[in-house]
Structure formats: C-alpha cells, structure tokens
PDB file of N, CA and C in Angstrom:
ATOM      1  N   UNK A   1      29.864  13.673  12.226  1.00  0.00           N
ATOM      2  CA  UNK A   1      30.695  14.657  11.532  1.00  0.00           C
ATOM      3  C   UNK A   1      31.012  15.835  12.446  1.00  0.00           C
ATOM      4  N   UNK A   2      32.171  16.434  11.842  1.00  0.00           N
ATOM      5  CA  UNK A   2      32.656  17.306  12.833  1.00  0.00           C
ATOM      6  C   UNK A   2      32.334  18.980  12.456  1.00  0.00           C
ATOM      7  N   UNK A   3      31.267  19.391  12.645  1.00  0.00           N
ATOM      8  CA  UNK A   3      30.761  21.212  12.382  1.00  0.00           C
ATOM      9  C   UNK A   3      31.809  21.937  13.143  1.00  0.00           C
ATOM     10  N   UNK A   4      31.995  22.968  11.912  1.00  0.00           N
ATOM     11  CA  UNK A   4      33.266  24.133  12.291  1.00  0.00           C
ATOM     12  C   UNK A   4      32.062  25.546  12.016  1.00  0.00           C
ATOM     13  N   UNK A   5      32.319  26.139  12.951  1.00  0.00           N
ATOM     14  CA  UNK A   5      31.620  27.557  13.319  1.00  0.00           C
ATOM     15  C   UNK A   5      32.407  28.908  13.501  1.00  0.00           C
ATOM     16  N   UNK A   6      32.457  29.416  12.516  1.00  0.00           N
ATOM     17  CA  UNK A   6      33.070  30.749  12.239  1.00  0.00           C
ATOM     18  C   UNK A   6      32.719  31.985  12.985  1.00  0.00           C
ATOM     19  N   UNK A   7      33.359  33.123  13.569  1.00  0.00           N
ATOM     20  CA  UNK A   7      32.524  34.240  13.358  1.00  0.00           C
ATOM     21  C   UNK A   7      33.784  35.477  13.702  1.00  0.00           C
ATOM     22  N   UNK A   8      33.505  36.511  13.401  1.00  0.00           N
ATOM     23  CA  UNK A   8      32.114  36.678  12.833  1.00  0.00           C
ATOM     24  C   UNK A   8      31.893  36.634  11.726  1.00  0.00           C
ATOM     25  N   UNK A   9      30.754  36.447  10.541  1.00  0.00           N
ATOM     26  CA  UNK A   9      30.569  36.197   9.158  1.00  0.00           C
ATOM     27  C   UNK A   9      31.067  37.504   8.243  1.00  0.00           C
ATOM     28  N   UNK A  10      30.924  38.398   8.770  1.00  0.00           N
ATOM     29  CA  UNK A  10      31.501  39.525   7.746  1.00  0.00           C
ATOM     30  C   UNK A  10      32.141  40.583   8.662  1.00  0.00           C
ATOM     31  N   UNK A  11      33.752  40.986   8.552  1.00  0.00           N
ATOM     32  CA  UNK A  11      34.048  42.054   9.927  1.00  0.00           C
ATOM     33  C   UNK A  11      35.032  43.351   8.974  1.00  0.00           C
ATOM     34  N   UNK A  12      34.284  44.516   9.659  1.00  0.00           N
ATOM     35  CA  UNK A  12      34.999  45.438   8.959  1.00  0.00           C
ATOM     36  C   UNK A  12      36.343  45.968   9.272  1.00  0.00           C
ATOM     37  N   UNK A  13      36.979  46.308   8.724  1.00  0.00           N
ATOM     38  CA  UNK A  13      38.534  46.801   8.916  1.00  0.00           C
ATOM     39  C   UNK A  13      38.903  47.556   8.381  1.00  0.00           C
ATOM     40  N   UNK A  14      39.954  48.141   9.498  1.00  0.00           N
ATOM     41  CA  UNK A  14      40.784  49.626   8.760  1.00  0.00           C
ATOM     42  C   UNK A  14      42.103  48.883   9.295  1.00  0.00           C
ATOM     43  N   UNK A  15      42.873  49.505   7.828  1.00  0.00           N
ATOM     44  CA  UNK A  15      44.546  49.422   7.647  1.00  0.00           C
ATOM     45  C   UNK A  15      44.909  49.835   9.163  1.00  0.00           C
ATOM     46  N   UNK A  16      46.250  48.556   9.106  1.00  0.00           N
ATOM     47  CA  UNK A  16      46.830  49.342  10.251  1.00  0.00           C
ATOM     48  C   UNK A  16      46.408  48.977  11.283  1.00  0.00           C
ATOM     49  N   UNK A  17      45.153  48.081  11.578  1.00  0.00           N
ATOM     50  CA  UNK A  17      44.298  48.008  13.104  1.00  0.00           C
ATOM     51  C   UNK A  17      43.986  46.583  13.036  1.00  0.00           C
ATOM     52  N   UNK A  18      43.988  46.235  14.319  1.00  0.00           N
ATOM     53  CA  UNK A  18      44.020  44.410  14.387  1.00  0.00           C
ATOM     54  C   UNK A  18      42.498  43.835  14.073  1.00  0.00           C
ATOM     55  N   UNK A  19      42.871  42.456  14.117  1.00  0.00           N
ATOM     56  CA  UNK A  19      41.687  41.812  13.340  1.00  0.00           C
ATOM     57  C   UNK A  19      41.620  40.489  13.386  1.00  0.00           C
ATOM     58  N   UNK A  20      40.473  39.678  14.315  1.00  0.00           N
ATOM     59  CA  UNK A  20      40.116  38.550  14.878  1.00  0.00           C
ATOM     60  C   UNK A  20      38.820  37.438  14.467  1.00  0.00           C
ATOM     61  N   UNK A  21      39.437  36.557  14.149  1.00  0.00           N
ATOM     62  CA  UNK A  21      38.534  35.641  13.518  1.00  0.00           C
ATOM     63  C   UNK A  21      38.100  34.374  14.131  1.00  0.00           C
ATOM     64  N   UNK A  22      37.479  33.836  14.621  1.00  0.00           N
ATOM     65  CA  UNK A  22      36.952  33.288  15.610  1.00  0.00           C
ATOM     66  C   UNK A  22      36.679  31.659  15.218  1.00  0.00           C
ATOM     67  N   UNK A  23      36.687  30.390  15.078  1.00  0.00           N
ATOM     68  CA  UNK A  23      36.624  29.128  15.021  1.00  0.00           C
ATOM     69  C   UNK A  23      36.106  28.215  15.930  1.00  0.00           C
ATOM     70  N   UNK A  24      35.418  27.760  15.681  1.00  0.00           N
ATOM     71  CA  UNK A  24      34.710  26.754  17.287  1.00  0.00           C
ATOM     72  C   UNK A  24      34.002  25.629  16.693  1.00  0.00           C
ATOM     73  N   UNK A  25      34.631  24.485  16.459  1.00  0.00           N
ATOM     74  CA  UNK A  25      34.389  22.892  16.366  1.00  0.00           C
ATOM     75  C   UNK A  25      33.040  22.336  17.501  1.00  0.00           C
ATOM     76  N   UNK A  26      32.764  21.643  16.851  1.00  0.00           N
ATOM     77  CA  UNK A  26      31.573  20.809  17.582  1.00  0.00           C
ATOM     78  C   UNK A  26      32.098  19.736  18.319  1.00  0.00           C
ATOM     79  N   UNK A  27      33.645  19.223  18.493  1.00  0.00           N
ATOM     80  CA  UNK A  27      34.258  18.307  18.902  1.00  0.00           C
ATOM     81  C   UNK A  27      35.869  18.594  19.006  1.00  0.00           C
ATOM     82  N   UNK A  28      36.100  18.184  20.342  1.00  0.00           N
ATOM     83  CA  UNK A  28      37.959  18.556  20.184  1.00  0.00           C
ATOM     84  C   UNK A  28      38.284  17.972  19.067  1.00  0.00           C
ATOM     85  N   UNK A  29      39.334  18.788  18.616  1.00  0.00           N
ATOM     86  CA  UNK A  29      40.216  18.711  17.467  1.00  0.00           C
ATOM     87  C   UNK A  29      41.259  17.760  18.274  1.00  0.00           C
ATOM     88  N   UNK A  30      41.950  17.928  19.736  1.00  0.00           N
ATOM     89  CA  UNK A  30      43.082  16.966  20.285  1.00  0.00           C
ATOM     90  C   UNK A  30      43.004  15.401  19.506  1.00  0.00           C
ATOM     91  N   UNK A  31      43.750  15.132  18.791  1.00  0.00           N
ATOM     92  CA  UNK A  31      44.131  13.790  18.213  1.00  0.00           C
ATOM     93  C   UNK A  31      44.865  12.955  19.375  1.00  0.00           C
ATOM     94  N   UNK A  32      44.606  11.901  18.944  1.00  0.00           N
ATOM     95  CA  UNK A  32      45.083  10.653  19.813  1.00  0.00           C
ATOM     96  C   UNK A  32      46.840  10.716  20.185  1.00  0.00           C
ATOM     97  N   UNK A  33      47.729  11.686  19.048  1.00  0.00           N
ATOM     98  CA  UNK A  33      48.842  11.376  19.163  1.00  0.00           C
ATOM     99  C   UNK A  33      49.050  12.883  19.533  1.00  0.00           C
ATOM    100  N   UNK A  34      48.728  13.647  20.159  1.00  0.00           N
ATOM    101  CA  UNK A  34      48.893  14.912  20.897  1.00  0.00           C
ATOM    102  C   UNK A  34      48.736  16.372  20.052  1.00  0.00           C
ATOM    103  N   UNK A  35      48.483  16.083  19.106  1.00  0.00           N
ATOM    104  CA  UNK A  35      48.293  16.611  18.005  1.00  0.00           C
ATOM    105  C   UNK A  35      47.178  17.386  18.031  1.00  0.00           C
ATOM    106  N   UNK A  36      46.963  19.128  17.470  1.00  0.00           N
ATOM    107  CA  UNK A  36      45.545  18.968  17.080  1.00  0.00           C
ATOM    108  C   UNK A  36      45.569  20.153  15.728  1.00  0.00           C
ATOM    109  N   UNK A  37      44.780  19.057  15.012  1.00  0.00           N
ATOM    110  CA  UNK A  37      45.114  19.172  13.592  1.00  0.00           C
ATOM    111  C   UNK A  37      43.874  20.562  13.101  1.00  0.00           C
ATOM    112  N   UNK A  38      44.053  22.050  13.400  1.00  0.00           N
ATOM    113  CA  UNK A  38      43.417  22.948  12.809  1.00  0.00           C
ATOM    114  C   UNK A  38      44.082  23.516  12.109  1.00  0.00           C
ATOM    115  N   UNK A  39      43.685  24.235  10.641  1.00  0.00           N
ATOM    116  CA  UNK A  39      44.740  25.070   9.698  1.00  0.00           C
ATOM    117  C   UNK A  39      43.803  26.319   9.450  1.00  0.00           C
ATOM    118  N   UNK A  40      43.981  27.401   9.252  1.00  0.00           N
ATOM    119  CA  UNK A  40      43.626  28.835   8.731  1.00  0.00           C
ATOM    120  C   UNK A  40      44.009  28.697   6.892  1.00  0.00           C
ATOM    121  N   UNK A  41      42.972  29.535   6.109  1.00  0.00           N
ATOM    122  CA  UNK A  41      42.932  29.341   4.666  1.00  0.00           C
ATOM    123  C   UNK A  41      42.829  30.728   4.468  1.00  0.00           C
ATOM    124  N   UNK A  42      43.375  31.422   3.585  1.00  0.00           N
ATOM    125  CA  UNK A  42      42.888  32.462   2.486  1.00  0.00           C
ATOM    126  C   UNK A  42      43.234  32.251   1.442  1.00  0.00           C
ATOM    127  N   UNK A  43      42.415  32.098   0.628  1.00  0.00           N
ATOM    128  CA  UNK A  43      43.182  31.380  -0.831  1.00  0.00           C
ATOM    129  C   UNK A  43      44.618  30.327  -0.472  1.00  0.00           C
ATOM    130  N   UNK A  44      45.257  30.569   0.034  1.00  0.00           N
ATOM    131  CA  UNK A  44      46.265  29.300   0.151  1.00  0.00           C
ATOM    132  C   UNK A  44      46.635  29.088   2.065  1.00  0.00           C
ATOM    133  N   UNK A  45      46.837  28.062   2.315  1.00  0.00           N
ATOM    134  CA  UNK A  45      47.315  28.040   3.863  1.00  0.00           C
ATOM    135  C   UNK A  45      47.896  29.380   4.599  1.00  0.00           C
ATOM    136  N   UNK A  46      47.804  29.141   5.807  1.00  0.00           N
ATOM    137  CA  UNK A  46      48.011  30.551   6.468  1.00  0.00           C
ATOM    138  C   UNK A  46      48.937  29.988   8.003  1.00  0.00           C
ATOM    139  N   UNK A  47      48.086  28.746   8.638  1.00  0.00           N
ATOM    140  CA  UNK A  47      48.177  28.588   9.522  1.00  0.00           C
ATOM    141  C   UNK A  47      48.127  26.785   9.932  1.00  0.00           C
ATOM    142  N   UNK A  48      49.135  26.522  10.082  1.00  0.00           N
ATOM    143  CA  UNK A  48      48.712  24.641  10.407  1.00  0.00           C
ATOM    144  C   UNK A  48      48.548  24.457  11.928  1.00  0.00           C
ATOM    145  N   UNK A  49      48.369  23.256  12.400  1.00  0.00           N
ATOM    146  CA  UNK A  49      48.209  22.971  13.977  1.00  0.00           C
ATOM    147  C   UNK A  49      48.423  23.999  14.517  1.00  0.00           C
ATOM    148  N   UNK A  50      47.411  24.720  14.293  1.00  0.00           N
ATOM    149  CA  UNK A  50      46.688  25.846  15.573  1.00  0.00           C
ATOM    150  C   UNK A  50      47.634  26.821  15.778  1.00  0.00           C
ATOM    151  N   UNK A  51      49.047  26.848  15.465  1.00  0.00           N
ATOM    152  CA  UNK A  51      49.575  27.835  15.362  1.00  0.00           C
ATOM    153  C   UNK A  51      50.827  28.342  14.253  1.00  0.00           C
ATOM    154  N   UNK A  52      51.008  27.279  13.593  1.00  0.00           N
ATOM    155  CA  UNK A  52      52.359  27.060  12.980  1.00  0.00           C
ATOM    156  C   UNK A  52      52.227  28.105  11.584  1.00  0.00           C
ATOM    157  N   UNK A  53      52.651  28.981  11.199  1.00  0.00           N
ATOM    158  CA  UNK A  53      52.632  30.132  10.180  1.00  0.00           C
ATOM    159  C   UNK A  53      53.212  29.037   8.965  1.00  0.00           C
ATOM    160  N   UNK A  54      52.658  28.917   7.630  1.00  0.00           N
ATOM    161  CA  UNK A  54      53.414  28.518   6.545  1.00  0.00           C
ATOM    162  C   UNK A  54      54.620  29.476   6.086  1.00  0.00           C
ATOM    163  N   UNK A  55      55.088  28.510   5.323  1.00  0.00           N
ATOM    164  CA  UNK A  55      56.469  29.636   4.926  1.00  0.00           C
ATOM    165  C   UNK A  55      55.778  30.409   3.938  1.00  0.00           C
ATOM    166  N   UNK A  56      56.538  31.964   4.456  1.00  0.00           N
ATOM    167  CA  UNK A  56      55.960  32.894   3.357  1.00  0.00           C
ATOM    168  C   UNK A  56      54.968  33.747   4.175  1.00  0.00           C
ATOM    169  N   UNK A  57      54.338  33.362   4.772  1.00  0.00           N
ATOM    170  CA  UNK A  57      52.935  33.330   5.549  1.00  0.00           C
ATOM    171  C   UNK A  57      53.732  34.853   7.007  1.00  0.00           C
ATOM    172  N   UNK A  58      53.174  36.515   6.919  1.00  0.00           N
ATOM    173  CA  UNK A  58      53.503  36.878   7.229  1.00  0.00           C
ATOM    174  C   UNK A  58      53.329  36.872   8.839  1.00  0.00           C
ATOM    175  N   UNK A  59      54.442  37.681   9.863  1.00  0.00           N
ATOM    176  CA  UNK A  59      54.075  37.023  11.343  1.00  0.00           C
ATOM    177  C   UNK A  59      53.197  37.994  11.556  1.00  0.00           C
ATOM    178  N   UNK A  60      52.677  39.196  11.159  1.00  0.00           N
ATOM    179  CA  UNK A  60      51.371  39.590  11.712  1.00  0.00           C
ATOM    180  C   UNK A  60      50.041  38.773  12.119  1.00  0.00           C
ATOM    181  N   UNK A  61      50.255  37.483  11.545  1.00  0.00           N
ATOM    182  CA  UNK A  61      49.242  36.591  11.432  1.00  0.00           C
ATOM    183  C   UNK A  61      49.212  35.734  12.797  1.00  0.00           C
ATOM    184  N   UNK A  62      48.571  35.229  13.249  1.00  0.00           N
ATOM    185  CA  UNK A  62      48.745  34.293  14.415  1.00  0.00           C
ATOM    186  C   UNK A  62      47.814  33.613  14.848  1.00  0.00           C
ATOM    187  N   UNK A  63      48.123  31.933  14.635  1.00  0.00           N
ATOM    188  CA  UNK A  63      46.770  31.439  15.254  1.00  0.00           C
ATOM    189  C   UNK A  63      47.365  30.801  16.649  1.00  0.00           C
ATOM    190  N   UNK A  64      45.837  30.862  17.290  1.00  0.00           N
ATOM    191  CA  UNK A  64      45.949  30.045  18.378  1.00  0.00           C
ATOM    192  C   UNK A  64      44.430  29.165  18.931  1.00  0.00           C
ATOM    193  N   UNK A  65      44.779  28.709  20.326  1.00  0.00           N
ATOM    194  CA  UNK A  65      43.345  27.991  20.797  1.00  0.00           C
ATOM    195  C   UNK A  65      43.702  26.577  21.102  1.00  0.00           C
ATOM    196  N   UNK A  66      42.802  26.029  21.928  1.00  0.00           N
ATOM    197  CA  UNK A  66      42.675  24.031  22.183  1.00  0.00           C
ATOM    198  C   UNK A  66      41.691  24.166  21.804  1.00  0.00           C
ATOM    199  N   UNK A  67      41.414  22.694  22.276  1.00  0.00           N
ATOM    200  CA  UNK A  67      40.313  21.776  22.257  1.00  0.00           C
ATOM    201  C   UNK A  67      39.083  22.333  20.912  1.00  0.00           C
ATOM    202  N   UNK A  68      38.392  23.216  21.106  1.00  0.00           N
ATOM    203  CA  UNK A  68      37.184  22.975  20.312  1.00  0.00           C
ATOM    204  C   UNK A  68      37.264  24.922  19.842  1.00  0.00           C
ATOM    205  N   UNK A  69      38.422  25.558  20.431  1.00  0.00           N
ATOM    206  CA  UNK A  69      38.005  27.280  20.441  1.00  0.00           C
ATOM    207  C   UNK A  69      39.281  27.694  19.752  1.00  0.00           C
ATOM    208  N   UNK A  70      38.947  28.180  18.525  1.00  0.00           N
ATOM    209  CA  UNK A  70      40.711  28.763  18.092  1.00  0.00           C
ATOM    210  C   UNK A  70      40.364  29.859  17.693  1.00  0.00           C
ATOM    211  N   UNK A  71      41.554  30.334  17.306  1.00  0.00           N
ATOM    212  CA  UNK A  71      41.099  32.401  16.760  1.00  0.00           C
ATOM    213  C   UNK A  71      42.548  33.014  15.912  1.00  0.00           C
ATOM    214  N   UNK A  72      42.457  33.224  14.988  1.00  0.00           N
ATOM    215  CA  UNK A  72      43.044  33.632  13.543  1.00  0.00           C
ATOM    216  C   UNK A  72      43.378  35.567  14.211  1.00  0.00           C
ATOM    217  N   UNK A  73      44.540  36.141  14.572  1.00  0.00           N
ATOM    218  CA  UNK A  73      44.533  37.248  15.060  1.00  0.00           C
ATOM    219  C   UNK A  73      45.576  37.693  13.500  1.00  0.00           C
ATOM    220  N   UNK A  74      45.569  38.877  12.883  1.00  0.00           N
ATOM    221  CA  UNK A  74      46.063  39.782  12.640  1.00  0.00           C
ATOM    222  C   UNK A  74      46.209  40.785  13.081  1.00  0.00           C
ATOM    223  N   UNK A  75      48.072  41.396  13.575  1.00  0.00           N
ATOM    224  CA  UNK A  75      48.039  42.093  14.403  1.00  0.00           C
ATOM    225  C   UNK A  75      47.885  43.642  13.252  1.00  0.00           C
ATOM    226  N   UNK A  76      47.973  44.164  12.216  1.00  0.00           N
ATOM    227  CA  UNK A  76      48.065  44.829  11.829  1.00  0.00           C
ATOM    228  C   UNK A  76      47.230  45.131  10.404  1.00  0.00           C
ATOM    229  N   UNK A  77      45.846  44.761   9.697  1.00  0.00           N
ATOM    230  CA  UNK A  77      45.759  44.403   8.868  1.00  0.00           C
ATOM    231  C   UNK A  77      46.416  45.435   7.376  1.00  0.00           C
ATOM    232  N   UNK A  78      46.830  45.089   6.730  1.00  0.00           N
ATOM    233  CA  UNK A  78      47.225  45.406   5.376  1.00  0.00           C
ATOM    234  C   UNK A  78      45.897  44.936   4.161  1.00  0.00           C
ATOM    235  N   UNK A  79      45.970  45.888   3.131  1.00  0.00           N
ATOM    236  CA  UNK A  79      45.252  45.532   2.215  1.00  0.00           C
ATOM    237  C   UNK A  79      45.215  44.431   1.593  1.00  0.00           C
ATOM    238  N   UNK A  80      46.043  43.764   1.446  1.00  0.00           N
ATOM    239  CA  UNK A  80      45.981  42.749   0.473  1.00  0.00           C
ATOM    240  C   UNK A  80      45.819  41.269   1.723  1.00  0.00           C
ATOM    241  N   UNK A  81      45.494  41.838   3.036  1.00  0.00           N
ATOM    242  CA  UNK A  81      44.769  40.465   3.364  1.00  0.00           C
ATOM    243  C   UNK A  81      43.387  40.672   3.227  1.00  0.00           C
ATOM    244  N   UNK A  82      42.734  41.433   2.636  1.00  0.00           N
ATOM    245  CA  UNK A  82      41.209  41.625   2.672  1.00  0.00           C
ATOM    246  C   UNK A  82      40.920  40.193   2.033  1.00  0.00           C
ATOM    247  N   UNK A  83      39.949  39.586   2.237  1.00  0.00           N
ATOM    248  CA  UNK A  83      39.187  38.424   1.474  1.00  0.00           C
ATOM    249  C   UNK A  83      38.620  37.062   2.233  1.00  0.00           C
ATOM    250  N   UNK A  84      38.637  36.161   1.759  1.00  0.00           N
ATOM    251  CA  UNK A  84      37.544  34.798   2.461  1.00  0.00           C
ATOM    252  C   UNK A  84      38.246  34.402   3.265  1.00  0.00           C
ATOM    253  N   UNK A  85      38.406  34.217   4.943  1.00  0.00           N
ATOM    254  CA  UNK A  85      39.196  33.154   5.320  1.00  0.00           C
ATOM    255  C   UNK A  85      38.542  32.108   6.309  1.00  0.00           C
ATOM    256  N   UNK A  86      38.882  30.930   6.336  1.00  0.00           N
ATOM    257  CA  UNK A  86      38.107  29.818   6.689  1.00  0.00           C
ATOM    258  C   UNK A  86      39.055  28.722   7.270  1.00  0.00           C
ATOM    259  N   UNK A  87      38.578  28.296   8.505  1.00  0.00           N
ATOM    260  CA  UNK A  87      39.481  26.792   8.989  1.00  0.00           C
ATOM    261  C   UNK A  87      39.157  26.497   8.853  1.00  0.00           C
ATOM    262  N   UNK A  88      39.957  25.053   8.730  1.00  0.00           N
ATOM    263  CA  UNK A  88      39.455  23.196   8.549  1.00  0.00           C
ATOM    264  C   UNK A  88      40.055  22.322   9.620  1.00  0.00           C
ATOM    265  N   UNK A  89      39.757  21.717   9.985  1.00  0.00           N
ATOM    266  CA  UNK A  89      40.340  20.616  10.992  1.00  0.00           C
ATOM    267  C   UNK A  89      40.900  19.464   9.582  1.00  0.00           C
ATOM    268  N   UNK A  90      41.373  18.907  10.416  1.00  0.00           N
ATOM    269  CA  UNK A  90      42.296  17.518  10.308  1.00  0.00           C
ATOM    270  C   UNK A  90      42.166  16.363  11.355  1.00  0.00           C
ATOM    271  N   UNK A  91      41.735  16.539  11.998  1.00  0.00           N
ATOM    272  CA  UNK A  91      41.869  15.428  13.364  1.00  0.00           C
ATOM    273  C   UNK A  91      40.586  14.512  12.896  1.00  0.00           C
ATOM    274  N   UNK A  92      39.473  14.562  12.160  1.00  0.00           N
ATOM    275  CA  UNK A  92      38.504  13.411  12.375  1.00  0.00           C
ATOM    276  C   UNK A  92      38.249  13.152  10.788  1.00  0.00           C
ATOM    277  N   UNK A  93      37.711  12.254  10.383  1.00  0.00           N
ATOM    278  CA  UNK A  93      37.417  11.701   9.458  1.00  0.00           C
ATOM    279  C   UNK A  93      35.877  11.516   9.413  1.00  0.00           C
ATOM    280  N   UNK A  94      34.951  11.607   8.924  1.00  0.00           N
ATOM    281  CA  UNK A  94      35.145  12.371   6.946  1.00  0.00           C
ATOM    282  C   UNK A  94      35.610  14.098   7.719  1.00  0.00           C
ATOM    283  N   UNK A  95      35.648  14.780   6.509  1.00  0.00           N
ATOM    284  CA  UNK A  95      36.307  16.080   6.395  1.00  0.00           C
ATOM    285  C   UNK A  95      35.057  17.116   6.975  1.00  0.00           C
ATOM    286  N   UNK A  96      35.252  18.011   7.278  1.00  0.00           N
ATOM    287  CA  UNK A  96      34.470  18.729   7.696  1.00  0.00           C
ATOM    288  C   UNK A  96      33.568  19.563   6.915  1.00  0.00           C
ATOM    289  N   UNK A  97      32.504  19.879   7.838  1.00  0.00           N
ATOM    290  CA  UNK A  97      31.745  20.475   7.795  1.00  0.00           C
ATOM    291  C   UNK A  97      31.389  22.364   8.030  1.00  0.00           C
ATOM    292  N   UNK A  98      31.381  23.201   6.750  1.00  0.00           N
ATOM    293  CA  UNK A  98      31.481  24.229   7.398  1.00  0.00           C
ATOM    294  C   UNK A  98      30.064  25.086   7.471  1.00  0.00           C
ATOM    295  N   UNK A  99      29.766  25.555   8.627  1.00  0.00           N
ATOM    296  CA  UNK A  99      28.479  26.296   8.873  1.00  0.00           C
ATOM    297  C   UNK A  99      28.912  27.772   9.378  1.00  0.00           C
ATOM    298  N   UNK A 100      27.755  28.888   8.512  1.00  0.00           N
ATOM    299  CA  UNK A 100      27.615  30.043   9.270  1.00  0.00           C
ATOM    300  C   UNK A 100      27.323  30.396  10.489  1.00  0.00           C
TER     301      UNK A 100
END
C-alpha cells in the first residue's frame, strides 16, 4: 500500500500571507502512462494531477511536485480557506493510506 505523509499537521495563518502544505508518498505517484495521479481536498477538490486547479477552484491556490514530494501553496490566504486539507493519490491500487 501506498502511505501519504502530510505536514505540517496543524499551521497557523494570518490573512493575506502565504501558506504551504507539504505531501510525501511512500512510492512515486509517476503512472505507467506519464501521468501522476495526486489531487489536493478541502471539503471538495482543489487540485488534480499535481497541478491542475478545478473549475471554480481559486488561482491563489497551486499545486505542484514529482515523483513522491508535492506541496499545496496558497499565495494569499483568505478566510474562508481555513479548514482540513488532505491529498490522495490515484496512481496505485488499493486507495491510500493516510498517516500523520
């Protein structure tokens, strides 16, 4: 199984000032077809293959990273992104695993 490692577990913020969230897999995410299947969550999608913003999904937001290291940047935070956010991979089967 594939362990996803967050950090940091709790980070404080002020309006207005950037804000970095950290992701690190126990195994490349790179899929066989060039692909690598990581998404960002807060209550609904944020972020697909490692960088792609959902629609709706504001551009202060930005993911990036390969292989096994990605990182969730908000360049500006606003209030109403305060809350849980969490990646998942896609590239391996069964579904992942998430650890503190």
């Amino acid at each position: 199984d594939v362990v996803m490692t967050q950090s940091p577990l709790s980070l404080p913020v002020t309006p207005g000032e950037p804000a970095s969230i950290s992701c690190r897999s126990s195994q490349s995410l790179l899929h066989s077809n060039e692909n690598t299947y990581l998404s960002w969550f807060q209550q609904k999608r944020l972020i697909y293959k490692v960088s792609n913003r959902d629609s709706g999904v504001p551009d202060r937001f930005t993911g990036s990273g390969a292989g096994t290291d990605f990182t969730l940047k908000i360049s500006r935070v606003e209030a109403e992104d305060v809350g849980v956010y969490y990646c998942m991979e896609g590239t391996h089967h069964p579904r992942t695993l998430v650890q503190p």
